[in-house]
N, C-alpha and C. Protein backbone atom coordinates (compact mmCIF):
# COMPACT_ATOMS: atom_id res chain seq x y z
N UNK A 1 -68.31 75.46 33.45
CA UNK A 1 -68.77 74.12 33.21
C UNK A 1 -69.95 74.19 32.22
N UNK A 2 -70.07 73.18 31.22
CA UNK A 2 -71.36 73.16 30.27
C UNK A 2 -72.23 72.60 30.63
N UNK A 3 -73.30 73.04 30.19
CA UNK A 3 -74.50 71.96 30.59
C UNK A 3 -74.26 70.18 29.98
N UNK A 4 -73.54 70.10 29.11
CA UNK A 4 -73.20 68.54 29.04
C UNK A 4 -72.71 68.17 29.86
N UNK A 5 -71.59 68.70 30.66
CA UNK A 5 -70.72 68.06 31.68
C UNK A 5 -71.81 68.44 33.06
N UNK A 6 -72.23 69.29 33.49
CA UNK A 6 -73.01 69.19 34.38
C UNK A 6 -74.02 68.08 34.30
N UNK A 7 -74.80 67.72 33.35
CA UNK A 7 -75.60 66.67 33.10
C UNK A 7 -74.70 65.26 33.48
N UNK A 8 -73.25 64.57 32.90
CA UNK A 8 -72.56 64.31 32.87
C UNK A 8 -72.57 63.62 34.49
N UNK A 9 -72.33 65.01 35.40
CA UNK A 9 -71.70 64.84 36.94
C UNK A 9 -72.93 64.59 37.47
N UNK A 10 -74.22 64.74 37.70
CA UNK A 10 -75.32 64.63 37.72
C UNK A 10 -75.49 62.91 37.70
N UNK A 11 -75.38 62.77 36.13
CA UNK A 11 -75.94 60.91 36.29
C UNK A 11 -74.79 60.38 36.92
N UNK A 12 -73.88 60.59 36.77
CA UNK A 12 -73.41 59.73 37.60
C UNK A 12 -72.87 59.55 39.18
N UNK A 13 -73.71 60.81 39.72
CA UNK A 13 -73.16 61.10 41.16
C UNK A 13 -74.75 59.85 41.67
N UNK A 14 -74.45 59.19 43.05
CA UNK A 14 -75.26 58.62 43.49
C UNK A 14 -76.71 58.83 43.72
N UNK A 15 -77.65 58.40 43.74
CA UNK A 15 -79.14 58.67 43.97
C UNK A 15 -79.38 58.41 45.33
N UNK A 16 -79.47 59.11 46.71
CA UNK A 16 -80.25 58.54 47.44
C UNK A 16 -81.01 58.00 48.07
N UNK A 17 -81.97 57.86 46.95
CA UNK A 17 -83.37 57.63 46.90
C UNK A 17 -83.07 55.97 46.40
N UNK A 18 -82.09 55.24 45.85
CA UNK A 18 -82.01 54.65 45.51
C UNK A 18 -80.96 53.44 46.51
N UNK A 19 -79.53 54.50 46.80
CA UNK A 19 -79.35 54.02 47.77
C UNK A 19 -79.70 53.23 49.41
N UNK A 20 -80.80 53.99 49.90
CA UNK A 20 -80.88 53.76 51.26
C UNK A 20 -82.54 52.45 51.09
N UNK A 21 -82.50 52.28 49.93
CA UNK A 21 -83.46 50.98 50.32
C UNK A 21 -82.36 49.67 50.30
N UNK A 22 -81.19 50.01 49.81
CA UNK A 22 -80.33 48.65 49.18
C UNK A 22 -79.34 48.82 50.30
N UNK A 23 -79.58 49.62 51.37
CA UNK A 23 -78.70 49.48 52.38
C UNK A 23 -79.85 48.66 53.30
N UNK A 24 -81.15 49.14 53.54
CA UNK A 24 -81.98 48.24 54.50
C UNK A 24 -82.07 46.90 54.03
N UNK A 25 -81.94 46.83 52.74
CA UNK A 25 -82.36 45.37 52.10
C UNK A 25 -81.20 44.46 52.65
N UNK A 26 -80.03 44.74 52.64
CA UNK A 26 -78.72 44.43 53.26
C UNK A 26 -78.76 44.41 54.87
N UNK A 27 -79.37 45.21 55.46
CA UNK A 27 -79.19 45.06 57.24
C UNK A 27 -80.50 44.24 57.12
N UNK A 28 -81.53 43.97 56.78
CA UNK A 28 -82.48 42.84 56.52
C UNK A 28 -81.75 41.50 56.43
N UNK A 29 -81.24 41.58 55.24
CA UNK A 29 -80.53 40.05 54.78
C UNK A 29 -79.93 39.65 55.92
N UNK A 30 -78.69 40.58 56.49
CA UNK A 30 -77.63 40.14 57.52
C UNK A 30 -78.69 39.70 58.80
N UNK A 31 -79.62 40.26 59.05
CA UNK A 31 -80.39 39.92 59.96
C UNK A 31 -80.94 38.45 60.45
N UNK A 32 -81.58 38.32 58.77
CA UNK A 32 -81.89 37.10 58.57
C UNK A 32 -80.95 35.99 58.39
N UNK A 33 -79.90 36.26 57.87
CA UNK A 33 -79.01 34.56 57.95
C UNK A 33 -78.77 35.11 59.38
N UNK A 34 -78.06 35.66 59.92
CA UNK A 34 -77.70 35.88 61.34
C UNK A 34 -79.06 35.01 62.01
N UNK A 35 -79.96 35.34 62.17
CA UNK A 35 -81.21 34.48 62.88
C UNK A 35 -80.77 33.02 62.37
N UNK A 36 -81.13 33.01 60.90
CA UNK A 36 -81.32 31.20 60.97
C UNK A 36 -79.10 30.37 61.02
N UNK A 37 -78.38 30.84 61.39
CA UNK A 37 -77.35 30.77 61.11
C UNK A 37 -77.23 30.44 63.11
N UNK A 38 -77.91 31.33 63.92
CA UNK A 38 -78.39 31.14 65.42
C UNK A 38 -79.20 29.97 65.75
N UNK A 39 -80.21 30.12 65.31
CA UNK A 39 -81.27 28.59 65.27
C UNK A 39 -80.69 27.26 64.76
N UNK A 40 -80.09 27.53 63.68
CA UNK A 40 -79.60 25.78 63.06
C UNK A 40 -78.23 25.29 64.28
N UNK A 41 -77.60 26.62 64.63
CA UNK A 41 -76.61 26.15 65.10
C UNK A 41 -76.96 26.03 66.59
N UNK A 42 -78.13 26.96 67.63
CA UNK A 42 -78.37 25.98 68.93
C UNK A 42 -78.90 24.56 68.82
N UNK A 43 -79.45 24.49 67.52
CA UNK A 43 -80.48 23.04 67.61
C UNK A 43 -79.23 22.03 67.28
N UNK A 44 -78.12 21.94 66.74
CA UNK A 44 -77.55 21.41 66.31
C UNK A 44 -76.63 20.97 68.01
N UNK A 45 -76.11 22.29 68.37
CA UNK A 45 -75.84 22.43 69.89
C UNK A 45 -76.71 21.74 70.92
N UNK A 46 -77.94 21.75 70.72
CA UNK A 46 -78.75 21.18 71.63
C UNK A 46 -79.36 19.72 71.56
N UNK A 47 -78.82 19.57 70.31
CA UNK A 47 -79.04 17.56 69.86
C UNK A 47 -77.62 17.02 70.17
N UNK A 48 -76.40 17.88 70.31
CA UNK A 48 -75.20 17.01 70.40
C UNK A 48 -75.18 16.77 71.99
N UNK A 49 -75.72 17.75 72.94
CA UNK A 49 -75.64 17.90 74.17
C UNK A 49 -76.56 17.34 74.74
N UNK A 50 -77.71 16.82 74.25
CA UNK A 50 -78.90 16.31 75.21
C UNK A 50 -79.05 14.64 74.35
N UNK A 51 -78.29 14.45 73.14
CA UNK A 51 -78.66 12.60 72.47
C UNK A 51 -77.38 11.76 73.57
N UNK A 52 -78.18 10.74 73.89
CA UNK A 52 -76.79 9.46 74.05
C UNK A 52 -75.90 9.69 73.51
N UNK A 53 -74.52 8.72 73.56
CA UNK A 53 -73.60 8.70 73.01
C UNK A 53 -73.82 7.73 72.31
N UNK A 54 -73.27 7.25 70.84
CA UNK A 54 -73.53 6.44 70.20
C UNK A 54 -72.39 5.18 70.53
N UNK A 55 -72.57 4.19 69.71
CA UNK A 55 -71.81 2.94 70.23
C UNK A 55 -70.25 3.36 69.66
N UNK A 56 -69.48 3.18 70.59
CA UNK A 56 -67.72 3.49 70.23
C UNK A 56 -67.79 5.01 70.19
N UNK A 57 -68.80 5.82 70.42
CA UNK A 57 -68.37 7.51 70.85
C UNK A 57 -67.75 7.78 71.68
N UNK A 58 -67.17 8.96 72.76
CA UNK A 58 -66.33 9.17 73.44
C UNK A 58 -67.46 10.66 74.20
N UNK A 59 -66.95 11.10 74.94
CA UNK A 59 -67.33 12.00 75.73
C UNK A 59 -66.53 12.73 75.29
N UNK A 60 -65.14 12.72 75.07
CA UNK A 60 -63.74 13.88 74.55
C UNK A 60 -64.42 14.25 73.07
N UNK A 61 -64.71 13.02 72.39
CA UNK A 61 -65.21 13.21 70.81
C UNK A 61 -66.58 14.19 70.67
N UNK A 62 -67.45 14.14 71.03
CA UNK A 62 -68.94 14.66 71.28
C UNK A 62 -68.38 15.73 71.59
N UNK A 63 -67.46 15.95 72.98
CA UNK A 63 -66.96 17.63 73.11
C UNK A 63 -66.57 18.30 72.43
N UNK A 64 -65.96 18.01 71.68
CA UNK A 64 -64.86 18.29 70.40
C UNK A 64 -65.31 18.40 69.38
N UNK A 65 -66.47 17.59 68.97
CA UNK A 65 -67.47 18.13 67.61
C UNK A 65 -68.57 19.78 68.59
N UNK A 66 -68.99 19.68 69.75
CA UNK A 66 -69.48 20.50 69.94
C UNK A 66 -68.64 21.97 70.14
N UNK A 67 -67.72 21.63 70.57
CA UNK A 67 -66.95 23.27 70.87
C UNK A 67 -66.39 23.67 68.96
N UNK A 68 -66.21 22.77 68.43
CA UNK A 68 -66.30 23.06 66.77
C UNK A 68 -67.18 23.42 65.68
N UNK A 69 -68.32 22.93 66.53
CA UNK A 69 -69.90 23.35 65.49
C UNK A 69 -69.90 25.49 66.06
N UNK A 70 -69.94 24.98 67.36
CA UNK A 70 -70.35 26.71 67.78
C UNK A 70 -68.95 27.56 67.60
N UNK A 71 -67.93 26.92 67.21
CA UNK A 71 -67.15 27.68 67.31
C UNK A 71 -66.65 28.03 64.95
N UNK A 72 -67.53 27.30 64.34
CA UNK A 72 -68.00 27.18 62.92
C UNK A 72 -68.89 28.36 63.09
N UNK A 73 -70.02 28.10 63.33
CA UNK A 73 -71.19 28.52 63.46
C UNK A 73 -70.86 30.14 63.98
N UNK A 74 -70.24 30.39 65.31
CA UNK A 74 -70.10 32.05 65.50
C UNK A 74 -68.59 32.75 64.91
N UNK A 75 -68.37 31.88 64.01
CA UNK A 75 -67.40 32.26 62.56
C UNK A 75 -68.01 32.78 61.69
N UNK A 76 -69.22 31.98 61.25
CA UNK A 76 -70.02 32.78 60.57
C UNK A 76 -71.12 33.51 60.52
N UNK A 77 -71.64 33.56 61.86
CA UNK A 77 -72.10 34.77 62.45
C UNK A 77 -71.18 36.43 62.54
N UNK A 78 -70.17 36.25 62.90
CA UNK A 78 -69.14 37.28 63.04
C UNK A 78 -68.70 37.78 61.67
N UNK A 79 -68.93 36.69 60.51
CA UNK A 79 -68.30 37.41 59.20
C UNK A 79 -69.48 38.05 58.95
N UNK A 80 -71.03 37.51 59.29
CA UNK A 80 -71.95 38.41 58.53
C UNK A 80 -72.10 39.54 59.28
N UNK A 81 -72.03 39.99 60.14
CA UNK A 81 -72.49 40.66 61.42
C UNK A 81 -71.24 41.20 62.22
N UNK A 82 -70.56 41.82 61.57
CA UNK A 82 -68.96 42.10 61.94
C UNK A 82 -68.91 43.11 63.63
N UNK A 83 -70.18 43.83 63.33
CA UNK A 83 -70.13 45.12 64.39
C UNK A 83 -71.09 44.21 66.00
N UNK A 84 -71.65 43.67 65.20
CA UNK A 84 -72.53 42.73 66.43
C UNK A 84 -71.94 41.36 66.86
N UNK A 85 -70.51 41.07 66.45
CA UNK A 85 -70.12 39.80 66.85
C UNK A 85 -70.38 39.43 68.42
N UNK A 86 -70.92 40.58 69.48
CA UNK A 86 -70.66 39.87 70.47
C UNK A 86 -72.13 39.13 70.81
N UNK A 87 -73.16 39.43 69.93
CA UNK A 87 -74.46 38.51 70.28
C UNK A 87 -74.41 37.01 69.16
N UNK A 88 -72.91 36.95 68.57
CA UNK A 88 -72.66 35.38 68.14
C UNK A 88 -72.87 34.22 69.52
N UNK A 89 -72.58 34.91 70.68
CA UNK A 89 -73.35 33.85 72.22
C UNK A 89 -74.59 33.36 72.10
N UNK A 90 -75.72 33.95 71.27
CA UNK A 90 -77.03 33.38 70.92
C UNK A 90 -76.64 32.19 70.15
N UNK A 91 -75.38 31.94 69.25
CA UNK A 91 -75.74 30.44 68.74
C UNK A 91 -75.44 29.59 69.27
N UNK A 92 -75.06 29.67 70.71
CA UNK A 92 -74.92 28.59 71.45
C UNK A 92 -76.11 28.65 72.68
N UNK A 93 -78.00 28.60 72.11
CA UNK A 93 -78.71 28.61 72.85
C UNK A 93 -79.45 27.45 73.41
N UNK A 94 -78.79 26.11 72.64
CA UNK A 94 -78.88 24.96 72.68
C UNK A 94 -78.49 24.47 74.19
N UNK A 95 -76.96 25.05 73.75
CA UNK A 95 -76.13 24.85 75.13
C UNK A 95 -76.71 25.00 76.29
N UNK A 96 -76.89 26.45 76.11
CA UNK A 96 -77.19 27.37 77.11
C UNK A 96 -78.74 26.43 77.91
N UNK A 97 -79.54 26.29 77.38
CA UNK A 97 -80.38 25.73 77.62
C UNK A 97 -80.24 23.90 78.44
N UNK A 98 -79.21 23.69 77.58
CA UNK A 98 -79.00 22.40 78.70
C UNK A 98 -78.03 22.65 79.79
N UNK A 99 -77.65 23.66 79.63
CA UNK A 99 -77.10 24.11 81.22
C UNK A 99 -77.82 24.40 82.66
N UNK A 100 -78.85 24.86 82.13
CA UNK A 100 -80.10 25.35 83.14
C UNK A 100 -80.68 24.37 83.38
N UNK A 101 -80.87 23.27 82.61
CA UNK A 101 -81.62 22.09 83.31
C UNK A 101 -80.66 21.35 83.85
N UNK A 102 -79.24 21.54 83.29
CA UNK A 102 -78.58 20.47 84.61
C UNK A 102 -78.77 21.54 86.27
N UNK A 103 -78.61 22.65 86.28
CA UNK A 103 -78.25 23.76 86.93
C UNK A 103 -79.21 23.49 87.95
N UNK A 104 -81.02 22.80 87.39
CA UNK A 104 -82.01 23.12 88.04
C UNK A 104 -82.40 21.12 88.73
N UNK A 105 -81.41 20.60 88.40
CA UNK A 105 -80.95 19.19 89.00
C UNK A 105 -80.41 19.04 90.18
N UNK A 106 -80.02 20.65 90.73
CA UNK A 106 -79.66 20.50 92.10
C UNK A 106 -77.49 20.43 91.93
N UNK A 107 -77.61 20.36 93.02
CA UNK A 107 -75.56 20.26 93.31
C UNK A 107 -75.19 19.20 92.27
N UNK A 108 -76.11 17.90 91.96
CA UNK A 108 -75.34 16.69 91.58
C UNK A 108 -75.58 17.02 89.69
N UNK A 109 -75.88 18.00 89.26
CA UNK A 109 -76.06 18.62 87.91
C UNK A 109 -75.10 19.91 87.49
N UNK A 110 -74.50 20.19 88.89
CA UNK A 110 -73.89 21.68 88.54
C UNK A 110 -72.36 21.53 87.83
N UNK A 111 -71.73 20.26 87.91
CA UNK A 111 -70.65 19.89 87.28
C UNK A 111 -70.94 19.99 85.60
N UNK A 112 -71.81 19.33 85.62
CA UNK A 112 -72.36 19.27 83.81
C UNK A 112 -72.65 20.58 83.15
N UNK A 113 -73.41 21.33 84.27
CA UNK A 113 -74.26 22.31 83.72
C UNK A 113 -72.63 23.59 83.28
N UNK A 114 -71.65 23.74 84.01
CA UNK A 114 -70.43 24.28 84.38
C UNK A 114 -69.75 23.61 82.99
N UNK A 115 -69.53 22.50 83.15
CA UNK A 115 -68.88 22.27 81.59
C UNK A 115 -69.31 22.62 80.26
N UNK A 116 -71.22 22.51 80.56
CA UNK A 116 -71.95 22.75 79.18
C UNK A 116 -71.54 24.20 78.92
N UNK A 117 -71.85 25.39 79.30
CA UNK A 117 -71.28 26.58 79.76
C UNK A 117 -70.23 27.38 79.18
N UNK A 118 -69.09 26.14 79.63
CA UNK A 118 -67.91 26.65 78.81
C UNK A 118 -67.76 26.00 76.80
N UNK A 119 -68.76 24.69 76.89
CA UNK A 119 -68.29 24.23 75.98
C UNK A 119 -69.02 24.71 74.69
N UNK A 120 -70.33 25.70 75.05
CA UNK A 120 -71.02 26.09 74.39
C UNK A 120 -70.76 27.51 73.89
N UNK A 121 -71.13 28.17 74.59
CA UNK A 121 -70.64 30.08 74.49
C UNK A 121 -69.46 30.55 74.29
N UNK A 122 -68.48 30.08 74.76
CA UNK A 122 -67.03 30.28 74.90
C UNK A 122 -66.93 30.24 73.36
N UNK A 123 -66.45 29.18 72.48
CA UNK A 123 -66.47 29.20 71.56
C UNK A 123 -67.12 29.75 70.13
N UNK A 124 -68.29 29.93 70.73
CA UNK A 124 -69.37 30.55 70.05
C UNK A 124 -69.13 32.53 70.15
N UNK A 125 -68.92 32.67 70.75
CA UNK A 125 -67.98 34.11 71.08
C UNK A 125 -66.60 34.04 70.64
N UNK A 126 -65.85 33.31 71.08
CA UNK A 126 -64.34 33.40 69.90
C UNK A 126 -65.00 33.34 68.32
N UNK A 127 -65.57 32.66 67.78
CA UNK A 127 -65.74 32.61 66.31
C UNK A 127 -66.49 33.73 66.19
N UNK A 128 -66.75 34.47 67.01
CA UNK A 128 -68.08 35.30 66.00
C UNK A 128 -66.84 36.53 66.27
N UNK A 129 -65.88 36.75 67.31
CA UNK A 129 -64.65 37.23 67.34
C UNK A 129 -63.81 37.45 66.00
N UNK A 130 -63.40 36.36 66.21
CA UNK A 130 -62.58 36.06 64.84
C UNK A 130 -63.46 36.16 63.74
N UNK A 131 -64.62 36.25 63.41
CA UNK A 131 -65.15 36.54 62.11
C UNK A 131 -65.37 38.03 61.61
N UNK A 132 -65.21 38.98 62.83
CA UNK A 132 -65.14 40.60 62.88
C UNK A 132 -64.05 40.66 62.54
N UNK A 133 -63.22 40.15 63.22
CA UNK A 133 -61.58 40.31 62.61
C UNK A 133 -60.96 40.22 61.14
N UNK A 134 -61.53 38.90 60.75
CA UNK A 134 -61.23 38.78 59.45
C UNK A 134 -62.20 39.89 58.61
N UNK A 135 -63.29 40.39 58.82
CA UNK A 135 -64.14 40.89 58.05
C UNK A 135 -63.57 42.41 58.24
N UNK A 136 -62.69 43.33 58.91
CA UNK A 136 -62.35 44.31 59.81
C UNK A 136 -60.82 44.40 59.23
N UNK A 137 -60.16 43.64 58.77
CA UNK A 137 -59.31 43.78 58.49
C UNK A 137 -59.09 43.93 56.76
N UNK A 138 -60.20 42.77 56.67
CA UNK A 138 -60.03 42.82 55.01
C UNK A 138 -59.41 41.86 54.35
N UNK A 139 -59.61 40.47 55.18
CA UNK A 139 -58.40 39.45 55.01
C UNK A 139 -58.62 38.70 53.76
N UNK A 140 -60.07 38.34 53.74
CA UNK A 140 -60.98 37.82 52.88
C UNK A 140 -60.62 38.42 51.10
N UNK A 141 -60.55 39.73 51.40
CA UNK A 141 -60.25 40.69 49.95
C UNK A 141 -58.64 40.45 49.44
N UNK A 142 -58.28 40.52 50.63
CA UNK A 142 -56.63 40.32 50.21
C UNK A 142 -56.27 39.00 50.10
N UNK A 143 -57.06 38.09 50.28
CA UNK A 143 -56.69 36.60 49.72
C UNK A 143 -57.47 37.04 48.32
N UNK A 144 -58.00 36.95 48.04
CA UNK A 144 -58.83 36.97 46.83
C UNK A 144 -58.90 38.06 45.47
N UNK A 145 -57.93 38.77 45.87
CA UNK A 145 -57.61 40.30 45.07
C UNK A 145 -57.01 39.33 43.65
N UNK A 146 -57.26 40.27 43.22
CA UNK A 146 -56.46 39.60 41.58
C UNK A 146 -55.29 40.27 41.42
N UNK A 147 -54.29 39.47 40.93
CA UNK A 147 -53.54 40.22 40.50
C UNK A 147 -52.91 41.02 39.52
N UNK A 148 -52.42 42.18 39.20
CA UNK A 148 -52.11 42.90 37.76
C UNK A 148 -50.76 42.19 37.54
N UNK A 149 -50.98 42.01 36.28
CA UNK A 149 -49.77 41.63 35.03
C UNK A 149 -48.96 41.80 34.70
């Protein structure tokens, strides 16, 4: 081998020194939308579950936007956070939280607190499920691959 081609294999073999800050900068990032991606989506969880119903709302309707926000929401927890999908249950802390105060209402709260429960976490764990999956499989790349000519 010449010293050109050794020089050659050299620049262009990887730097580690360069690498492993742009891998923390990356488990940083994922960290951070993962946090505020948790927060927007209990508060969002925790205003649909604790406001009135509005005039002509439904109790089926309100359920149905809520098991869809957390079940949005730990979709995209699970695509960023593929290996940790199972703490996508933190974005339903909204929920979780109005469960314990029906819970702490005594017997005549434990019906509510039992529905909030399922209608919160459950879903919020399937999406962050299904967002490992798609991210694990590669589904995302293979919709989006280009094609040759």
């Amino acid at each position: 081998m010449t010293l050109k081609q050794e020089e050659e294999r050299e620049s262009s073999a990887p730097n580690p020194q360069t690498t492993v800050p742009k891998r923390r900068l990356w488990t940083t990032l994922k960290a951070i939308i993962s946090g505020v991606v948790a927060l927007l989506a209990g508060f969002f969880g925790f205003l649909l579950l604790f406001a009135d119903l509005g005039p002509g709302e439904t109790f089926f309707s309100r359920y149905t936007i809520t098991v869809l926000l957390h079940l949005v929401f730990g979709f995209i927890f699970g695509l960023v956070n593929a290996r940790a999908w199972p703490v996508s249950g933190l974005v339903a802390w909204g929920g979780i939280l109005m469960a314990v105060r029906g819970a702490l209402d005594g017997p005549r709260g434990w019906p509510d607190a039992l529905t909030v429960m399922g209608l919160a976490p459950l879903p919020a764990l399937g999406g962050g499920y299904l967002g490992a999956i798609v991210v694990r499989r590669r589904v995302l790349q293979r919709l989006f691959r280009r094609r040759s000519q």
